[in-house]
Each structure stands twice: as structure tokens, then as C-alpha cells.
Protein backbone atom coordinates (compact mmCIF):
# COMPACT_ATOMS: atom_id res chain seq x y z
CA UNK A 1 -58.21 23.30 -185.03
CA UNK A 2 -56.03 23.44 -181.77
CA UNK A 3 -56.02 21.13 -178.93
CA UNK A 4 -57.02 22.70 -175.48
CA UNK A 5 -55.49 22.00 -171.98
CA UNK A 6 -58.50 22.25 -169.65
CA UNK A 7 -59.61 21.80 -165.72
CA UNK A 8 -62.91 19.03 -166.22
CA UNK A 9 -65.31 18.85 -163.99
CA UNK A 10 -68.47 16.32 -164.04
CA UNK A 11 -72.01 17.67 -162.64
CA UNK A 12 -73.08 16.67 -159.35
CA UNK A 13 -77.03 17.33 -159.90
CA UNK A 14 -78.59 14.35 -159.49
CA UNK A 15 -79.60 12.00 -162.46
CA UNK A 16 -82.82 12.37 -163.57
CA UNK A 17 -85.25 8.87 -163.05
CA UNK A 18 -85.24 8.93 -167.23
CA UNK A 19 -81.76 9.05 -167.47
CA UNK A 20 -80.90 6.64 -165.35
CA UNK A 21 -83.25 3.77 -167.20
CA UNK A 22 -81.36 4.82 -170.60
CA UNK A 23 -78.40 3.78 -168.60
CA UNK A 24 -79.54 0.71 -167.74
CA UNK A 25 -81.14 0.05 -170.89
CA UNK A 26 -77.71 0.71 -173.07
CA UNK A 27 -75.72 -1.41 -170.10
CA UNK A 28 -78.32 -4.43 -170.35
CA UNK A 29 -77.60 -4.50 -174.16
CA UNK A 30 -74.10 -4.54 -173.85
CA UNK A 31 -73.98 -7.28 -171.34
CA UNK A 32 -75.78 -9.67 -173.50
CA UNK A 33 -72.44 -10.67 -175.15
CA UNK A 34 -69.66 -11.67 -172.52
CA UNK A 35 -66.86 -10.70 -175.17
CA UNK A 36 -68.13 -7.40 -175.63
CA UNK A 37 -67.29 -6.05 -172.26
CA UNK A 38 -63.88 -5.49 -173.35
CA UNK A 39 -64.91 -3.44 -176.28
CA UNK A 40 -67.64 -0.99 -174.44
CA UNK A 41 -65.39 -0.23 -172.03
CA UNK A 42 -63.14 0.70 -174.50
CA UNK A 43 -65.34 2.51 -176.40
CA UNK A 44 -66.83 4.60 -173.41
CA UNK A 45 -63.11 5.34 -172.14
CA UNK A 46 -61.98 6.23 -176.18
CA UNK A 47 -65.09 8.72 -176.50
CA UNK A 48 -64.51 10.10 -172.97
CA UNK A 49 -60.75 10.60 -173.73
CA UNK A 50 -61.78 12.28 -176.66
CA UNK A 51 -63.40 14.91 -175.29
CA UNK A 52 -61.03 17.61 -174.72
CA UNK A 53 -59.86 17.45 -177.74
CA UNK A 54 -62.41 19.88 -179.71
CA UNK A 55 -60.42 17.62 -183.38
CA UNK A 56 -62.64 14.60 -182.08
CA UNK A 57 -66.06 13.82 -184.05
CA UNK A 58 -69.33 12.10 -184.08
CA UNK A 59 -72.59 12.98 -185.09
CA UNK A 60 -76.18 13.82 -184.75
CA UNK A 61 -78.92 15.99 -184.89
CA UNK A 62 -79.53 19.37 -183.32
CA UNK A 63 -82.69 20.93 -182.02
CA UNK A 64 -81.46 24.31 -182.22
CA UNK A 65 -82.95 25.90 -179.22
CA UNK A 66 -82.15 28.70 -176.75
CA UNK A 67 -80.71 28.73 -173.25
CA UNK A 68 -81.34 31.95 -171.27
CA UNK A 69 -78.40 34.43 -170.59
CA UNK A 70 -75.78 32.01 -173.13
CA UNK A 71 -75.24 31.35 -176.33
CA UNK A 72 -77.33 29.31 -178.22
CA UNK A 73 -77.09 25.29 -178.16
CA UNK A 74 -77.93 22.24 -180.29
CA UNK A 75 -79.48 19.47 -178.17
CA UNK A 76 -79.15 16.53 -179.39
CA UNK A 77 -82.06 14.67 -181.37
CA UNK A 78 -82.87 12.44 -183.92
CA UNK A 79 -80.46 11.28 -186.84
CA UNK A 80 -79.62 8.46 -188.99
CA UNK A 81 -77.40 5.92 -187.62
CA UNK A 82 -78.71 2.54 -189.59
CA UNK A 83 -79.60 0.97 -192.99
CA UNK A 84 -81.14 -2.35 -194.50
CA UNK A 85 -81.59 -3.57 -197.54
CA UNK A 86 -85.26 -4.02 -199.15
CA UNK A 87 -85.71 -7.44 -197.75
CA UNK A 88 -84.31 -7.13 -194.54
CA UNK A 89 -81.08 -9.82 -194.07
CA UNK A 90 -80.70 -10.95 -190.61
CA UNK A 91 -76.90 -11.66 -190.77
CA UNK A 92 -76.43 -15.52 -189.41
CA UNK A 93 -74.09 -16.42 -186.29
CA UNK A 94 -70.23 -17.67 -188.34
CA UNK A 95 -70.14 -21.19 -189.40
CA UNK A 96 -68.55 -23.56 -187.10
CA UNK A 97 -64.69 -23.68 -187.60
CA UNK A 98 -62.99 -26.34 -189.32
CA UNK A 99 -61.80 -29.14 -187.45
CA UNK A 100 -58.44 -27.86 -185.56
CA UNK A 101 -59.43 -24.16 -186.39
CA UNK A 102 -60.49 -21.40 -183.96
CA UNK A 103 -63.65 -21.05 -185.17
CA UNK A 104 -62.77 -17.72 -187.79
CA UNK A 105 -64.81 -16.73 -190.09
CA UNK A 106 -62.75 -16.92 -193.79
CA UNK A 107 -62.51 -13.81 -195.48
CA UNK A 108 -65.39 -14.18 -197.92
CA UNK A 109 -68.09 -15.14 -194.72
CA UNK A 110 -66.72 -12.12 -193.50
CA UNK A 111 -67.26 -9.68 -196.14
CA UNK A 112 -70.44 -10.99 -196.84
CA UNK A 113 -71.30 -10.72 -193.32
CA UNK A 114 -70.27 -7.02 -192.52
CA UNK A 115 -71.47 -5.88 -195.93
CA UNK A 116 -75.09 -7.35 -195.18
CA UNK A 117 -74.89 -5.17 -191.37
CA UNK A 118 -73.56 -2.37 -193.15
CA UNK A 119 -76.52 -2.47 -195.55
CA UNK A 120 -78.94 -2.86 -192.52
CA UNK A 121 -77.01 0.60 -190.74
CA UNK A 122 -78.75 2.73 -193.17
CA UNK A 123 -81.93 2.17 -191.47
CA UNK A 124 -83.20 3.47 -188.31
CA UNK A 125 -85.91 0.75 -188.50
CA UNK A 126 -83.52 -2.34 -189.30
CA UNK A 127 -84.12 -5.37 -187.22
CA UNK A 128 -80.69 -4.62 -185.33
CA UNK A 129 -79.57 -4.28 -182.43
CA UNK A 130 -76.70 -1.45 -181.62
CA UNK A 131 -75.32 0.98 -179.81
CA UNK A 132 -73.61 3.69 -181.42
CA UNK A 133 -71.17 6.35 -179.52
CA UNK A 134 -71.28 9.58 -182.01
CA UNK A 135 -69.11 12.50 -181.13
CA UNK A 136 -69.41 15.89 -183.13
CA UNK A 137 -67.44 18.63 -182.52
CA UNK A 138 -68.39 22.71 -183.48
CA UNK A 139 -67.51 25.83 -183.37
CA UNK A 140 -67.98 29.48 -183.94
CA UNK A 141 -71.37 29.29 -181.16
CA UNK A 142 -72.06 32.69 -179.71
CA UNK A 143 -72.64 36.19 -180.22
CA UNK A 144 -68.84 36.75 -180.58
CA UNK A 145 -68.29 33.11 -182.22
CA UNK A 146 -66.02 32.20 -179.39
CA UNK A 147 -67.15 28.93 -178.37
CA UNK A 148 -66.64 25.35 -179.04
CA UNK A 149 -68.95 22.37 -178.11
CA UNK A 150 -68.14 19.25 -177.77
CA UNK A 151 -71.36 16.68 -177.77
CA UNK A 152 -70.69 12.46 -177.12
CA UNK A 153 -74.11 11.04 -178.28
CA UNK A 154 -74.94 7.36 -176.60
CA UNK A 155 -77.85 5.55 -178.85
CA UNK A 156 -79.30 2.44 -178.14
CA UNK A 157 -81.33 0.93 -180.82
CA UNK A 158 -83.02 -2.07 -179.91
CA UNK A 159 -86.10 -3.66 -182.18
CA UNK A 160 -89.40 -5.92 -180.80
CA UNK A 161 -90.93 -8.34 -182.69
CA UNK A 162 -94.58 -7.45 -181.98
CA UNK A 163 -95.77 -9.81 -184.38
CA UNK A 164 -95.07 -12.42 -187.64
CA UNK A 165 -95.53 -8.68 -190.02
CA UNK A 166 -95.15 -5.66 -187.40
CA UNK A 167 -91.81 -4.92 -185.16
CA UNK A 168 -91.49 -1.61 -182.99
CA UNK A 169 -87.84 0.13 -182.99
CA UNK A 170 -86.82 1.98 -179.62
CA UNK A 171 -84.14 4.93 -180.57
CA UNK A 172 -82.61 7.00 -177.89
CA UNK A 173 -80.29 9.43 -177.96
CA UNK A 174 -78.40 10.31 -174.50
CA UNK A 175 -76.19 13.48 -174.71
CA UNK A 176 -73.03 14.03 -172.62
CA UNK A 177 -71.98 17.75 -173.47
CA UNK A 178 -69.10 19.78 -172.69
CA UNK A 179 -68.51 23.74 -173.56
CA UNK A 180 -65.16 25.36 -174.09
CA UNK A 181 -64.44 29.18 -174.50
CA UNK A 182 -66.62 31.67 -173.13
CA UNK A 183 -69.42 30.11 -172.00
CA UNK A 184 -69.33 30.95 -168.79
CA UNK A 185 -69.89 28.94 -164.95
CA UNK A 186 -69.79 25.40 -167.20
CA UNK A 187 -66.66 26.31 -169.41
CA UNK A 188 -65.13 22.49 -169.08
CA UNK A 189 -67.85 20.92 -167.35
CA UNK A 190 -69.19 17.47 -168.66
CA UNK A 191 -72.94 17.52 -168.35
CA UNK A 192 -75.83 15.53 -169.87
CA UNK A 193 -78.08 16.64 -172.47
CA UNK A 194 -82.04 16.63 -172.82
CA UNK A 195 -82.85 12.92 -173.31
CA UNK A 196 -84.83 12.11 -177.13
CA UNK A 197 -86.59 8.98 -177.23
CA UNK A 198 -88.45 7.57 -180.46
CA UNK A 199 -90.54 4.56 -181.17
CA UNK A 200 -91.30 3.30 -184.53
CA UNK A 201 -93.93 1.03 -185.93
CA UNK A 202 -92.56 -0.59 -188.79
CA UNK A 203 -93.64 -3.91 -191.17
CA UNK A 204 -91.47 -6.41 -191.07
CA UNK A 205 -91.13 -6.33 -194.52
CA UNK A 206 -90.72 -3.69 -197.71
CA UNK A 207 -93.77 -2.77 -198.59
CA UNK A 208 -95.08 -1.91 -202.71
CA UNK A 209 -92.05 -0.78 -204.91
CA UNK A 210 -90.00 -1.96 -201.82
CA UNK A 211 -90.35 1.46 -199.39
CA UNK A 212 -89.51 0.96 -195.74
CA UNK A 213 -91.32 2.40 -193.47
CA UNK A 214 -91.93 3.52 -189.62
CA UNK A 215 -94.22 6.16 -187.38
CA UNK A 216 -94.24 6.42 -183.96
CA UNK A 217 -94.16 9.21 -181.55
CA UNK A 218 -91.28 10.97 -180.18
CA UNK A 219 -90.89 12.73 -176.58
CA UNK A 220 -88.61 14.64 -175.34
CA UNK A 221 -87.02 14.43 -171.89
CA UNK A 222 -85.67 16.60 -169.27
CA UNK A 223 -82.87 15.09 -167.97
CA UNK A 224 -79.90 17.61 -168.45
CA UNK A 225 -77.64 18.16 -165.70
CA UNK A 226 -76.54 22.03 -166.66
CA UNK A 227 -78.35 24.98 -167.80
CA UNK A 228 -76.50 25.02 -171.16
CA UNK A 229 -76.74 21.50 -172.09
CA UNK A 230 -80.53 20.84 -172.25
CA UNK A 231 -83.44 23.04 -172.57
CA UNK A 232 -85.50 21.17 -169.41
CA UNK A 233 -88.93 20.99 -170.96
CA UNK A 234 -90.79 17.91 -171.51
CA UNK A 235 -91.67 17.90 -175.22
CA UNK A 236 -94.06 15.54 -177.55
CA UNK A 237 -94.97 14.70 -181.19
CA UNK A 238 -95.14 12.65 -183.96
CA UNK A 239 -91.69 11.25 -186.24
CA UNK A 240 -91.56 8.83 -189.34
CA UNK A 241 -88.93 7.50 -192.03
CA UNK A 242 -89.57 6.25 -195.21
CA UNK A 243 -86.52 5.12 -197.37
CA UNK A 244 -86.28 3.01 -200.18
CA UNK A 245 -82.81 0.71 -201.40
CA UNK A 246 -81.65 -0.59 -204.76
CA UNK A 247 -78.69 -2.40 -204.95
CA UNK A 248 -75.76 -0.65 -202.92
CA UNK A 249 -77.76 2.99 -202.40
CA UNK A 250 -80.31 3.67 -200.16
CA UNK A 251 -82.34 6.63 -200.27
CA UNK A 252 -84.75 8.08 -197.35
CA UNK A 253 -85.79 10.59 -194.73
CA UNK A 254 -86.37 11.03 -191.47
CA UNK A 255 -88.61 13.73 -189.82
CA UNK A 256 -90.19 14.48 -186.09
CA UNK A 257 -91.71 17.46 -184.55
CA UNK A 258 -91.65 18.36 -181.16
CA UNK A 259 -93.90 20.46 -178.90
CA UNK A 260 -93.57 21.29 -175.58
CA UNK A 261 -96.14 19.97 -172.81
CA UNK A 262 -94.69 21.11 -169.67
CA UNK A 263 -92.93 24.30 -169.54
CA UNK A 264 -92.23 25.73 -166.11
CA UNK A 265 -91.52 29.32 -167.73
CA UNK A 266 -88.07 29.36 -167.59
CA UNK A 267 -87.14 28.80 -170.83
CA UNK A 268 -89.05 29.30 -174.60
CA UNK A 269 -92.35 26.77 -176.23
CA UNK A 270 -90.57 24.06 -177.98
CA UNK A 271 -91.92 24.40 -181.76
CA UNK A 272 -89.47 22.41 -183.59
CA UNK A 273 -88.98 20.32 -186.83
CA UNK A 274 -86.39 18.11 -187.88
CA UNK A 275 -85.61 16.80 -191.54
CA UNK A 276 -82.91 14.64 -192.30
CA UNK A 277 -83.11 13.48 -196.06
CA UNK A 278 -79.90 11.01 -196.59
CA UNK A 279 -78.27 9.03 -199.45
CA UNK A 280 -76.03 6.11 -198.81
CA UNK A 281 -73.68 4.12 -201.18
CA UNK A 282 -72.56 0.92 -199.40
CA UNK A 283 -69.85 -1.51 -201.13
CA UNK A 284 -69.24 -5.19 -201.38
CA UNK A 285 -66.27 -5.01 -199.03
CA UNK A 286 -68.41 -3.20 -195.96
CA UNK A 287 -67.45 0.49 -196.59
CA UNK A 288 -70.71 3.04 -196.61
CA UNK A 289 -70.18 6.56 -197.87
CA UNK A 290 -73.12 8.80 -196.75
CA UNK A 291 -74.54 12.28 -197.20
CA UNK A 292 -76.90 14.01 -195.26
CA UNK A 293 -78.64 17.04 -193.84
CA UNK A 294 -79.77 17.19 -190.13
CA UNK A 295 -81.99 20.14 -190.48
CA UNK A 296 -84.27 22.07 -187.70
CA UNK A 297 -86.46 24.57 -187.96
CA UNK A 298 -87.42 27.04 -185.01
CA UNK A 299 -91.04 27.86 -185.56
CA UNK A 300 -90.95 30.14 -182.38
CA UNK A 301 -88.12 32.14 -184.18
CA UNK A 302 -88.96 31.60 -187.76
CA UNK A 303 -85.34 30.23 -188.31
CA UNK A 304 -83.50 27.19 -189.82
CA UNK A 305 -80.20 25.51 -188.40
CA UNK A 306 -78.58 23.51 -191.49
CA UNK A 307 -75.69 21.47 -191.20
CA UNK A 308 -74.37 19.11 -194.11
CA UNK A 309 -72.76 16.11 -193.21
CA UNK A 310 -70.67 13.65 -195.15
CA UNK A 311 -69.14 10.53 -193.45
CA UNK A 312 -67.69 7.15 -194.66
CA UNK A 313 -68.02 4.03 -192.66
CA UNK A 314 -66.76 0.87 -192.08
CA UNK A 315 -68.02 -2.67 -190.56
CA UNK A 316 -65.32 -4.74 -189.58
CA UNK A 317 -64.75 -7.51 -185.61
CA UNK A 318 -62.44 -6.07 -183.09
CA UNK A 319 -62.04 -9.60 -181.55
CA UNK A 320 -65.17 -11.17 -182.00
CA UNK A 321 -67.43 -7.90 -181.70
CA UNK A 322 -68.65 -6.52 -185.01
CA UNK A 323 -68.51 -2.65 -184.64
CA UNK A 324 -68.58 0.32 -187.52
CA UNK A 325 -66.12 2.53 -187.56
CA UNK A 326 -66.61 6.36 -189.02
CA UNK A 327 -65.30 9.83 -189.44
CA UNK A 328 -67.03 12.61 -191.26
CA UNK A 329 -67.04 16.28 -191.86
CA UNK A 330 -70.06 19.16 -191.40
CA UNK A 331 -70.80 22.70 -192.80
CA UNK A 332 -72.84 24.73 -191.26
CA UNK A 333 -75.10 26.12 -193.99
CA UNK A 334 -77.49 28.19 -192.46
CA UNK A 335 -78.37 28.89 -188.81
CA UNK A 336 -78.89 31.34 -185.80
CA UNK A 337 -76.55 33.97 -185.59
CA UNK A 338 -75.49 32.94 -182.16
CA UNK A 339 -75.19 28.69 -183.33
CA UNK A 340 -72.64 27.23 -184.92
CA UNK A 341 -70.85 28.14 -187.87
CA UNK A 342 -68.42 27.09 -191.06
CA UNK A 343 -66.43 23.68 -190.49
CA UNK A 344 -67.45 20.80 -187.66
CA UNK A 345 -66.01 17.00 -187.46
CA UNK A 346 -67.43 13.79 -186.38
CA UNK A 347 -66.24 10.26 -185.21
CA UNK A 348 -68.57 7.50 -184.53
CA UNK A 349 -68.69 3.77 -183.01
CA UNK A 350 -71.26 1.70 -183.23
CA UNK A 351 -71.46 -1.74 -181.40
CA UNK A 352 -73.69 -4.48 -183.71
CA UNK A 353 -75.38 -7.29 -182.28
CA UNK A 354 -76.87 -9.52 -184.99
CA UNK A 355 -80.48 -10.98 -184.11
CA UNK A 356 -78.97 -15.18 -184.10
């Protein structure tokens, strides 16, 4: 891969109403912990910086869907950013330092702490709080394979105890996409993406032979700010995960499919489903190696988009913010002749606030 000089540009449409409260959402989480400023800001600047750099990563799911007179374009969806372990371990606030210390956790505390969160990241419906910043980068889009995309994913996930057995898990998934190559008026341009946002009702405990479970809808929201970026249809329907975990592996899936409910005519019926099957292997010392599929399939065109993706992980405190840390590599398998193809990459951060 080669690193591009480019002119960037940010879209002056107006922000959607739905955007703007997954702003505020994702900004109200982070503000909950005064010594986490530092670190968001950080973050947001890092990914941001990123961005012109097509060798920068992250990852999530496509919905591999069509945007008139381009080449085709993933919008970002659903994936799997979390796991827990079959009885769900709420890791504790540190011990109170020594007398004279600085309040540190040892060593041990803190590999037994990050290992138990890194457990819980395997799960989208952990009782967890966190905001993860996934950037993937691909290639070979378009008829003539000439285009790159380069997609910074912001994902609140924030839980509610509905009850002493029940809790419901709010995902979203905020794109901010950019396009380089030959893709036309918004070569360079950073614009948002189509807005996904899931709820799950989950028990608060593993139920027989210790399977975790969640169902919910999941809607899809127009909020992108360019033509190529979103596919500006309201869409609806139904998504669950089920996922099971036995000493450091955890096993699952994820599905959703979505329908459109409000198309103005400008652009194809949404007829979509996602599977995302994943295996885990999480260590003692906080490190998760994880392999996945993110798949779609376009029921309108009778065609499947199929990326693998294999990433390792790792929990560790920048100050006194636990974050996860990740890289990770994609093949395109199968897909449209005009999506992406062979090799993409993937970083991800994800900010982790404990329930105390």
C-alpha cells in the first residue's frame, strides 16, 4: 500500500436530527470520567489523522449496497466489538493504594482486571460500557478497481438495567467515510455514513448450557452527508446473537436483516442480511485473538459480500483509562464485482468504562 497526499474537504450539508443525538450520546459517555477527556480527544484526533493514510485500519460490517452513477459502497453496520464470560464479571473499581502509594493497581490486579474486560469484549451484550473507534481500510472498489475507501466507525455501547434478570444493550454505529481514486465530485471528502442503531434484550445471566443471548430490532438511519457514503433510506428489522464461552474461547453469532420503509425512489429496496459467526481465544495476560466473517447478502441482487477478518487485541490503562488496543487484516472472499476486493487492514480503539 502507498500513502496518498490529498486536498480534504468536510461536508457542509447539514447534520441530520439522528446524527446529532449519536453525538451527544457518545460525548455524554465520555464525559462521565474527568480523566478520560485526555484520551478521547486523543483518540478522535489519532483516527482523524489516520485517515489519509489508506495503511490505517479498523473494522466493521458492510451492507453492501448500491449508490447510483458510482461504484458500489459498504455502509457500515453491525459487527462484533465485545465479549463476556458465561457469568458475566463486572470488573471492580482498583483497591485503594497502600499507604504512601499513588493508588496503582499491582501487576497481578491488573492482569486480572483487563483479562476479565477483555473476556466481556467478546460480547455485544456484555454489561459494559464503551466506545470503540474502528477504522478499516479497502481497496480494489469499482468497475475498474481503482478506488480506495477509507471508513472511521464511532460505536457507543451502553447497557440498561431494566430489571434484577433482563438488561437492554444500545449499539450504534456512526460512519465517517472518505473515498480516494476515481470516485468522482467526493474524491477526498470526509462525509458521514448511514447511521445503524440496535437494541438488544438480553438476561442478565447465561442461560441452560451457559448460551448468551439478545433480540431486539435494528433500524437503519439516514443521516449521510454525501451521495456515496450512505444509501439515504430509512430501513427496519429484526437482529439477535447467541454465543456461548468456555474457558478462554468464546464462540457466537450475530445476525440482522434490514428492510427498507421509506424509500423516496432514488435509490434501490433495502433487502439485506448480515451474518457474522466469530471465534475468540482470550489469554490470562489480556490479549484476544479473533476470527470472523462480516457477511451480507443482497437479496435485491441475489449476491453475497464476504470479507474474513482476523485481529488480535489488547486491554491495557493509558493513564488511568482502560482502552483495547487492535490491528487486524481482511480478505475479501466473495463480493460484487464493483466492491471491494483481495487484501484490507483494520485498527481499532475502544474506550472501557467498568459498571463500579
Amino acid at each position: 500500500m502507498v500513502w496518498m497526499t490529498t486536498n480534504w474537504s468536510l461536508s457542509t450539508k447539514p447534520l441530520p436530527q439522528t446524527m446529532l443525538i449519536s453525538c451527544a450520546l457518545t460525548s455524554a459517555l465520555v464525559r462521565r470520567r474527568a480523566t478520560s477527556r485526555g484520551v478521547v480527544l486523543g483518540l478522535a484526533g489519532l483516527a482523524l489523522g489516520f485517515l489519509p493514510a489508506p495503511q490505517a485500519l479498523a473494522t466493521e460490517l458492510p451492507l453492501v449496497l448500491s449508490a447510483p452513477g458510482a461504484a458500489e459502497v459498504s455502509v457500515s453496520g453491525q459487527g462484533v466489538a465485545a465479549v463476556q464470560a458465561n457469568q458475566p464479571v463486572i470488573a471492580q473499581a482498583p483497591g485503594p493504594a497502600s499507604e504512601g502509594g499513588q493508588g496503582q493497581d499491582t501487576p497481578q490486579e491488573l492482569r486480572t482486571e483487563e483479562a476479565s474486560l477483555a473476556k466481556q469484549l467478546a460480547n455485544p451484550v456484555a454489561s459494559l460500557i464503551s466506545v470503540p473507534f474502528q477504522f478499516n481500510y479497502d481497496r480494489g472498489i469499482g468497475v475498474q478497481e481503482n478506488i480506495q475507501r477509507a471508513n472511521l466507525n464511532i460505536q457507543p455501547v451502553v447497557p440498561f438495567k431494566l430489571s434484577a434478570n433482563w438488561n437492554l444493550i444500545s449499539r450504534t454505529i456512526l460512519p465517517v467515510v472518505n473515498f480516494q481514486g476515481a470516485a468522482g465530485a467526493e474524491t477526498g471528502q470526509l462525509n458521514f455514513g448511514d447511521t445503524v442503531q440496535s437494541l438488544f434484550l438480553s438476561p442478565a445471566k447465561p442461560g441452560p448450557r451457559g448460551v448468551i443471548w439478545g433480540v431486539g430490532p435494528v433500524a437503519l438511519l439516514p443521516t449521510a452527508t454525501g451521495q456515496l457514503s450512505g444509501i439515504h433510506q430509512w430501513g427496519l428489522g429484526p437482529t439477535g446473537v447467541a454465543l456461548v464461552q468456555r474457558g478462554h474461547w468464546t464462540v457466537g453469532a450475530l445476525a440482522n436483516h434490514i428492510w427498507s420503509v421509506a424509500n423516496n425512489g432514488s435509490n434501490a429496496n433495502v433487502n439485506a442480511t448480515f451474518l457474522q459467526p466469530f471465534l475468540t481465544y482470550t489469554t490470562t495476560n489480556a490479549w484476544t485473538f479473533s476470527l470472523n466473517t462480516e457477511s451480507t447478502y443482497d437479496w435485491a441482487a441475489n449476491r453475497w459480500a464476504v470479507p474474513l477478518n482476523l485481529a488480535v487485541t489488547k486491554v491495557t490503562k493509558l493513564g488511568n483509562q482502560l482502552i483495547s488496543l487492535g490491528a487486524g487484516v481482511r480478505y475479501w472472499v466473495d463480493g460484487p464485482d464493483n466492491g471491494p476486493h483481495g487484501w484490507g487492514a483494520r485498527l481499532v480503539a475502544t474506550l472501557l468504562f467498568p459498571t463500579r
